[in-house]
Every structure is written in C-alpha cells, then in structure tokens.
Protein backbone atom coordinates (compact mmCIF):
# COMPACT_ATOMS: atom_id res chain seq x y z
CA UNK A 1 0.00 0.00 0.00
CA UNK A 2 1.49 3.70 -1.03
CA UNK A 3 -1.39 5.97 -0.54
CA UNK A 4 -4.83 6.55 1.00
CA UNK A 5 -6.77 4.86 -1.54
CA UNK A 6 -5.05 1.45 -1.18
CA UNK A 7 -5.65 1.79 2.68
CA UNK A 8 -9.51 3.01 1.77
CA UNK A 9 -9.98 -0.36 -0.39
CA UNK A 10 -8.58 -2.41 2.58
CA UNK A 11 -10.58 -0.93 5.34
CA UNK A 12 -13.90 -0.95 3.13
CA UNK A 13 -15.21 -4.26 3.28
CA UNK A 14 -17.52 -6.73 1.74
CA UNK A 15 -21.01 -6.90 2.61
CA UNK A 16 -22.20 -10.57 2.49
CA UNK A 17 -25.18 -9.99 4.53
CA UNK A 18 -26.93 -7.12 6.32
CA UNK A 19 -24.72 -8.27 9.16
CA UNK A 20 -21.82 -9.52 7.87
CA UNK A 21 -18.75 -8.33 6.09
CA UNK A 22 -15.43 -9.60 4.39
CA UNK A 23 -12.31 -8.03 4.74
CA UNK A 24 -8.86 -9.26 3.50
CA UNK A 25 -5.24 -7.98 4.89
CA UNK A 26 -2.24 -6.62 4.01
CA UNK A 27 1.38 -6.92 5.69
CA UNK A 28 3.19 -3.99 7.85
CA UNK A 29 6.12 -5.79 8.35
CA UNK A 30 4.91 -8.75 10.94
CA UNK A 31 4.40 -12.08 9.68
CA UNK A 32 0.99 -11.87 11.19
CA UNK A 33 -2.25 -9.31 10.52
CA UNK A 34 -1.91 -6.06 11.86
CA UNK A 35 -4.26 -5.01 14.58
CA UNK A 36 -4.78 -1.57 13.86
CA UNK A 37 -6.08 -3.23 10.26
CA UNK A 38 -8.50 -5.43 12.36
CA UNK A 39 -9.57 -2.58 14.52
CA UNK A 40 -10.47 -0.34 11.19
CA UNK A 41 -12.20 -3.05 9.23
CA UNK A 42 -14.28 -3.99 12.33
CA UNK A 43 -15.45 0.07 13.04
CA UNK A 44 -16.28 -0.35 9.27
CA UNK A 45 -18.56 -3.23 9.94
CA UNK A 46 -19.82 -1.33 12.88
CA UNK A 47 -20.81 1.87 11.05
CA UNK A 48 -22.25 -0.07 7.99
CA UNK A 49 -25.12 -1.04 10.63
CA UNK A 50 -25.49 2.53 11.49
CA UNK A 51 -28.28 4.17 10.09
CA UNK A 52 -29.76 6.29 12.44
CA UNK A 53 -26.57 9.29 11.47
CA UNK A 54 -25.30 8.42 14.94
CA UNK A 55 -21.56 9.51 15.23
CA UNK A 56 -18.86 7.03 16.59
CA UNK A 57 -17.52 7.92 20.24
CA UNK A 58 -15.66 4.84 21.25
CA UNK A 59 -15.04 1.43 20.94
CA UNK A 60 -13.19 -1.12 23.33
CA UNK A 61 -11.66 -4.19 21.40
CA UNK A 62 -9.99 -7.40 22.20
CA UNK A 63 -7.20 -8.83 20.37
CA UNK A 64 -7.65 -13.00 20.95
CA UNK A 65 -5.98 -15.14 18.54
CA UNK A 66 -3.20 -13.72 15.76
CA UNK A 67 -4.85 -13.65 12.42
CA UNK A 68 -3.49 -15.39 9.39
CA UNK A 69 -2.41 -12.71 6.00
CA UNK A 70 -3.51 -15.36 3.91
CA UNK A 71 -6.98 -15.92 5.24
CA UNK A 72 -9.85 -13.42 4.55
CA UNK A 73 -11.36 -12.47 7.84
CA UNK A 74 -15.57 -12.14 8.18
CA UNK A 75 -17.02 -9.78 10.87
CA UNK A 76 -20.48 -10.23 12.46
CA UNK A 77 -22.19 -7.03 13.36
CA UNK A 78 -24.71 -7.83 16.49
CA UNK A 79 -26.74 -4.70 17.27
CA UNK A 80 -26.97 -4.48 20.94
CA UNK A 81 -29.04 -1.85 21.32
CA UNK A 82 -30.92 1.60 19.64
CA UNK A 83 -31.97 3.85 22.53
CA UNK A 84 -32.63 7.53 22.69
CA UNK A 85 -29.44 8.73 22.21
CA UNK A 86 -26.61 5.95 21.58
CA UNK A 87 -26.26 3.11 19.38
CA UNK A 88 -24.16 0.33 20.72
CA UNK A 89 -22.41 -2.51 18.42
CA UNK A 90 -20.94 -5.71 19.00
CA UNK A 91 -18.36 -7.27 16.65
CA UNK A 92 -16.82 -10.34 16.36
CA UNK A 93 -13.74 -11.13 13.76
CA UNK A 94 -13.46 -14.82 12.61
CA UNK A 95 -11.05 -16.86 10.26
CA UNK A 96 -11.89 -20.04 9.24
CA UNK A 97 -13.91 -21.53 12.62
CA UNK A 98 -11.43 -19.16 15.06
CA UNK A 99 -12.68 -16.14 16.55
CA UNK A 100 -9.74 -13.70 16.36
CA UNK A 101 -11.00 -10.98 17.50
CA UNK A 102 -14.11 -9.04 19.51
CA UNK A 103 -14.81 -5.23 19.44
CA UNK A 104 -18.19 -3.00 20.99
CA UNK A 105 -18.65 0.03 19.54
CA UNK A 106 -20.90 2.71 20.58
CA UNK A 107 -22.53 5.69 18.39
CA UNK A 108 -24.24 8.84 19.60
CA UNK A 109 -26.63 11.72 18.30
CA UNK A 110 -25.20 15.10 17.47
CA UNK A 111 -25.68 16.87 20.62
CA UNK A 112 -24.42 20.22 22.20
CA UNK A 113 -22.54 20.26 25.51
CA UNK A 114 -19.80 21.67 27.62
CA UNK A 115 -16.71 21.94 25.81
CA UNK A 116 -12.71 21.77 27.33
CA UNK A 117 -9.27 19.78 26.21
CA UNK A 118 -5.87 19.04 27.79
CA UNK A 119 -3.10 21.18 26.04
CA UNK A 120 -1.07 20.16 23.54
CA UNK A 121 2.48 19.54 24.53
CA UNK A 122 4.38 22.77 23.46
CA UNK A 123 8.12 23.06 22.01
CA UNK A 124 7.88 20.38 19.90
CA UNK A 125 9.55 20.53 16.44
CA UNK A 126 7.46 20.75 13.02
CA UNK A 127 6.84 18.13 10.98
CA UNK A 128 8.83 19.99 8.33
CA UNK A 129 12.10 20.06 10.93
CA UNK A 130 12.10 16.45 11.38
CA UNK A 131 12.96 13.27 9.25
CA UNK A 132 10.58 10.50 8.57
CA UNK A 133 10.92 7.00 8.40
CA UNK A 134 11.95 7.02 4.87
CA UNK A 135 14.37 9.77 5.61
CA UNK A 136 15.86 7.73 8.81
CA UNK A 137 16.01 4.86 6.07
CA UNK A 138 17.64 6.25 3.05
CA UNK A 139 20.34 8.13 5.38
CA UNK A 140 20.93 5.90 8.10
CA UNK A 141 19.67 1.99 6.65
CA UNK A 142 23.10 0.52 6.04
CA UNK A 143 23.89 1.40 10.21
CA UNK A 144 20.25 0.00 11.33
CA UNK A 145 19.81 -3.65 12.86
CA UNK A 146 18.18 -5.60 10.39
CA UNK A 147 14.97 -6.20 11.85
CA UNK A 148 14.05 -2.22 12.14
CA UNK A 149 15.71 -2.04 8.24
CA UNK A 150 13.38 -4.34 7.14
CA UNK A 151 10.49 -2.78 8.98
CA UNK A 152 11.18 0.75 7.46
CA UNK A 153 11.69 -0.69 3.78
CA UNK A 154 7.52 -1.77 4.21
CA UNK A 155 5.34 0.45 1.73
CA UNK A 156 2.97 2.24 3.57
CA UNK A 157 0.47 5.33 2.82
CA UNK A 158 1.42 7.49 6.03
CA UNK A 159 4.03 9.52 6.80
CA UNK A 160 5.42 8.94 10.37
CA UNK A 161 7.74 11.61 11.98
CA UNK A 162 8.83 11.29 14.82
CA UNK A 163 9.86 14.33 17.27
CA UNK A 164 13.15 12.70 18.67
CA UNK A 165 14.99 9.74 16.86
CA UNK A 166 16.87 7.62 19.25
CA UNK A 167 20.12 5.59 18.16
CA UNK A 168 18.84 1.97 18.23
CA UNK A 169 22.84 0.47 19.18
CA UNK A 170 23.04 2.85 22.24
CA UNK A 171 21.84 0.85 24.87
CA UNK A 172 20.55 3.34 26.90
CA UNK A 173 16.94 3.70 28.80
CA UNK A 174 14.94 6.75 28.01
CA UNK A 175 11.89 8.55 29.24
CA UNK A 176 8.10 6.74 28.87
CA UNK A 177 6.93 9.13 26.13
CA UNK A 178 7.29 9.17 22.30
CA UNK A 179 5.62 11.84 20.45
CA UNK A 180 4.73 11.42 16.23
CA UNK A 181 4.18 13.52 13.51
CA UNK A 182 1.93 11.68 10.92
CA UNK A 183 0.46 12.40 7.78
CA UNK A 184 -1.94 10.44 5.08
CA UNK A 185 0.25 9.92 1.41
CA UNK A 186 -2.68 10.92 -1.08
CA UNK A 187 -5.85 12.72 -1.75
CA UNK A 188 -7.93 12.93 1.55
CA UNK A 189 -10.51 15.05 0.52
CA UNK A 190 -14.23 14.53 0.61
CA UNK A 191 -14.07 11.59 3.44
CA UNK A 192 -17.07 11.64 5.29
CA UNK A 193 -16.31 11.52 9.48
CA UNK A 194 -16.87 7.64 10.20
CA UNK A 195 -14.31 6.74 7.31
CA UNK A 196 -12.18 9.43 8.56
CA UNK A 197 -12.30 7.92 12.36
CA UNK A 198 -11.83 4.34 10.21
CA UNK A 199 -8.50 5.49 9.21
CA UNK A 200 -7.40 7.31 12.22
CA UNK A 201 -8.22 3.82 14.59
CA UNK A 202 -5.57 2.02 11.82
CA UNK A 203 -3.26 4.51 12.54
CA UNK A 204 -3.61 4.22 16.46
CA UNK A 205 -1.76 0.72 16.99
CA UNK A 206 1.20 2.29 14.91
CA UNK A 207 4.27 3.44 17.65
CA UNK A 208 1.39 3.66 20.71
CA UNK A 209 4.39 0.51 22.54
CA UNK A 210 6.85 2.37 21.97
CA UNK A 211 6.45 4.20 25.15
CA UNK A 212 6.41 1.01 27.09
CA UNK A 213 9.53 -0.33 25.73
CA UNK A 214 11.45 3.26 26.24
CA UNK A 215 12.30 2.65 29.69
CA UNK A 216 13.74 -0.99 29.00
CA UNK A 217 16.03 0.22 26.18
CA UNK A 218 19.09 -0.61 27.73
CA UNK A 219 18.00 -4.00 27.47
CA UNK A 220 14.71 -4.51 25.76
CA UNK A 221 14.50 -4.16 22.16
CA UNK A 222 12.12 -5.60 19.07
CA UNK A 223 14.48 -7.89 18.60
CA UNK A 224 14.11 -9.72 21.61
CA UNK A 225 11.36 -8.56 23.19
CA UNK A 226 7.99 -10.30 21.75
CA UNK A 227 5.19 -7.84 21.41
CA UNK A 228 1.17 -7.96 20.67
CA UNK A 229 -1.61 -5.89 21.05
CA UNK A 230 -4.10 -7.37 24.15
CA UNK A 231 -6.42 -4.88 24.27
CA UNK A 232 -7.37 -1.87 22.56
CA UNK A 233 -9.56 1.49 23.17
CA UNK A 234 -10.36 4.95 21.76
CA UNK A 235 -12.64 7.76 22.56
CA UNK A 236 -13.11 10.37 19.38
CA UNK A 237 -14.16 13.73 20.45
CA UNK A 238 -14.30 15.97 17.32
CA UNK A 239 -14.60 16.54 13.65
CA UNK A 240 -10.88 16.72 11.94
CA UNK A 241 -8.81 16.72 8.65
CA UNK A 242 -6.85 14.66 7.22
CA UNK A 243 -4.58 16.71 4.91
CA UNK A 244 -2.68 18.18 7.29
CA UNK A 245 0.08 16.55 10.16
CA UNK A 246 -1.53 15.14 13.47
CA UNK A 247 0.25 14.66 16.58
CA UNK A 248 -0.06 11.43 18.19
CA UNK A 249 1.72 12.08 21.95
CA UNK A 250 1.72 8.96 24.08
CA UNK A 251 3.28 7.84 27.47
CA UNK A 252 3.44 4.54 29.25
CA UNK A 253 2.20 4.73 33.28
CA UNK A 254 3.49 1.23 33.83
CA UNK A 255 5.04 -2.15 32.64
CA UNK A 256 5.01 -5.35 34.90
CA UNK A 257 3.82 -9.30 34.62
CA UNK A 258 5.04 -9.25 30.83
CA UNK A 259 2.66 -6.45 29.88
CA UNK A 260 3.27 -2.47 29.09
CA UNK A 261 0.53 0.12 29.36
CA UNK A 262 0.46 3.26 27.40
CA UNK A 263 -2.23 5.77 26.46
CA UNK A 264 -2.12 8.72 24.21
CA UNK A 265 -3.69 11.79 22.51
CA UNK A 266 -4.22 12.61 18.64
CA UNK A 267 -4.26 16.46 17.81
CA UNK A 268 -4.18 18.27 14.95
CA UNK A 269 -1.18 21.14 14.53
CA UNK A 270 -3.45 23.71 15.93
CA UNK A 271 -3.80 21.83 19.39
CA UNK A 272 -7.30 20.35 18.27
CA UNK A 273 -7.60 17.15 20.75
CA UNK A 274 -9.40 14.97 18.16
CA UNK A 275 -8.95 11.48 19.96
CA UNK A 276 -7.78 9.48 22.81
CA UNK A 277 -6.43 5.90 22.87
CA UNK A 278 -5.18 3.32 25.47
CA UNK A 279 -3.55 -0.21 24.57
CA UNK A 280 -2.05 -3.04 26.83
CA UNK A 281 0.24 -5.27 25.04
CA UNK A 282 2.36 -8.58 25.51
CA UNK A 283 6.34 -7.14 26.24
CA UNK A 284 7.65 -10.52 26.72
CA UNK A 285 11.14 -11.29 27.16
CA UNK A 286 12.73 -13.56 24.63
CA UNK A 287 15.26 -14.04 27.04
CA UNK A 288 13.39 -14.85 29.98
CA UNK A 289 11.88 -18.71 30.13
C-alpha cells in the first residue's frame, strides 16, 4: 500500500449480509495481521449497521488469537441496542472456525454540551524540521539492525515523523513518552467523518508501545522482546482533517507481569484534541523462560 486509496480499499469491506462483512489484509512488516487493520475493518462493519446518522464515540476491542495474511477475515455485526441517544455494536472477527478478535462500539446523536481539552504539549519541532521513516532509512539503513531495516523498507500510505529519533545500538533507557508527527500519502478530501475515524483507529496501533519499551532500552528491544496488542480502546471527540500533520503524543504509566501500558492523545497542529487511545500489550522477554 502507497497511498490513501489502497488503505480506503482495505478498510472498506464486503457486505455478504446485512450483518456480515469480508475483509482481506495486508502486511506492515509482521508475519501476522496487523491489529490496527483489524480494529479499522471492524469500526467499518460497525458503522455499515449505522443508520440512524449516529456519530462514533468509542469502541473497546480485544485482540484474541493472531490472524493469518492469507486468510480473509468475516465480521459479524450484532446490534446491541438503539436507545434515545446511543447506538451500541458488537463485533466479532473470525477466520476459518477461530474467533480472532471481539470489538463493541458505541454511536451517539449530534448533541451540544460543555466543551474543554488538555493542552497540547508545546516546544515540539514541526513536521517539516524532522525526518521520517523514509528519511531515517535512506540516510541511516546501512547502520540500522536488520529487523528495524526491514520494517522501514515496508510500503505504507502514512508519513510517520517522529519528534526525537533515538540511536537503536546505544543501549541506553529513556523517558516513557514518544511523540509522532503523521500524515496520510494521497488525496484525503471529501471523506465523510466515520471513514475518517476508520482510518485514524488504523493509525492508532502504529508506535502507541513504543512508550512502554522506552524505559527498558538498555535491554529490551524488538528484537528480543515479543510484542502484541491485548487490548485496545479509543474515545473520538471531534470533527478533523486529514490533509494536514496530526500529533499522536503517548506515554506509558506502567510495565510489569510481561505487559506495558500506554495511552495517548491525537491532535491536529493547531492543538485540536481529536482522539484518545489506550492499549495493553504482551512485552515478553525472549530471554526470559
């Protein structure tokens, strides 16, 4: 994939049925489907069963089995309930006779309402100051292990950019944070809100570990350290675009019993809090039996 429309045709599935879709998958760079891809094609499913104009607000998913790239995955929408004001959805991701995957989803009506944000972390550099991954590749590729080489070399149709590039062969921890630039490769004009939120959830399991794994680094890298999304959540707060950078800031609160926690916020360069997202994931020693 190399720009929005190749994500757009993965995330857009196949209706079978008035409650069930088919969705294929497409590499990142792990031998197995990427959740983020999962996530998005599920929230597609979701919203297909939508017709009430409800708007999505969050959605709490669990990651249960590793899904195959050569299998096509089906999704069964159950709808939980239509009240007054919310919508709720229930989702369920199978390949072959293996559930893979759950997700619950809830929509609600336009309404008006008391309005405040955090802040935006301030200082940070541009988007146009800093190098992205295919900058960090084409200068630095032939000095990078060859794990993370092979990871950058991947296709993809976003920019990431990330505020502060750390040397992966100083063995060194650092600070549970990680802020990222990113940016859709592509036309994004004319998206209506739900496929917008589609494609911002996809983007959410990119970098979110990172955070977790920061304060390990002297000893911890992907490498040896095996990694997979457990759990997954987002809250989306406001109307956004997509043809400009977005900020994804995240931290990690904690790692302990072979799990790391981290949580973040999506803004757009003005300081527009557009999203919120929290992930556990497996940070399992190789080295540890």
């Amino acid at each position: 994939m190399t720009t929005v429309n190749d994500l757009l045709n993965l995330l857009i599935l196949e209706k079978v049925t008035e409650n069930e879709f088919n969705g294929v998958s497409e590499t990142v760079g792990s031998p197995v489907v990427f959740g983020g891809q999962v996530l998005a094609q599920a929230l597609n499913a979701a919203s297909r069963t939508i017709t009430n104009g409800r708007i999505l607000h969050s959605m709490h998913a669990y990651f249960l089995e590793a899904g195959d790239l050569n299998q096509p995955i089906t999704y069964n929408v159950s709808k939980v309930r239509d009240g007054g004001s919310f919508s709720v959805r229930r989702v369920t991701a199978h390949q072959k006779n293996t559930t893979i995957f759950i997700l619950s989803a809830s929509f609600h009506k336009k309404e008006d309402g008391y309005n405040h944000q955090i802040e935006m972390k301030s200082g940070l550099k541009q988007p146009e100051e800093l190098l992205s991954w295919t900058n960090i590749l084409n200068q630095y590729g032939d000095f990078l292990p060859k794990s993370l080489k092979a990871f950058f070399e991947i296709e993809r149709p976003i920019d990431f950019k990330p505020t502060k590039i750390s040397n992966p062969l100083e063995r060194k921890d650092l600070p549970p944070f990680s802020d990222v630039w990113f940016k859709l490769k592509g036309d994004v004009k004319g998206l209506d809100l739900a496929t917008k939120q589609q494609i911002l959830t996809y983007i959410s399991d990119y970098n979110i570990l990172v955070s977790a794994l920061n304060p390990h680094a002297s000893k911890a890298h992907w490498g040896n350290t095996q990694t997979a999304s457990l759990d997954h959540s987002m809250w989306y707060f406001r109307d956004f675009d997509l043809d400009d950078w977005l900020l994804f800031s995240m931290e990690s609160p904690n790692a302990s019993n072979g799990r790391g926690f981290a949580r973040g916020h999506i803004f757009t360069r003005e300081g527009k809090l557009i999203a919120s997202v929290a992930q556990e994931g497996l940070m399992r020693s190789k080295d540890i039996k």
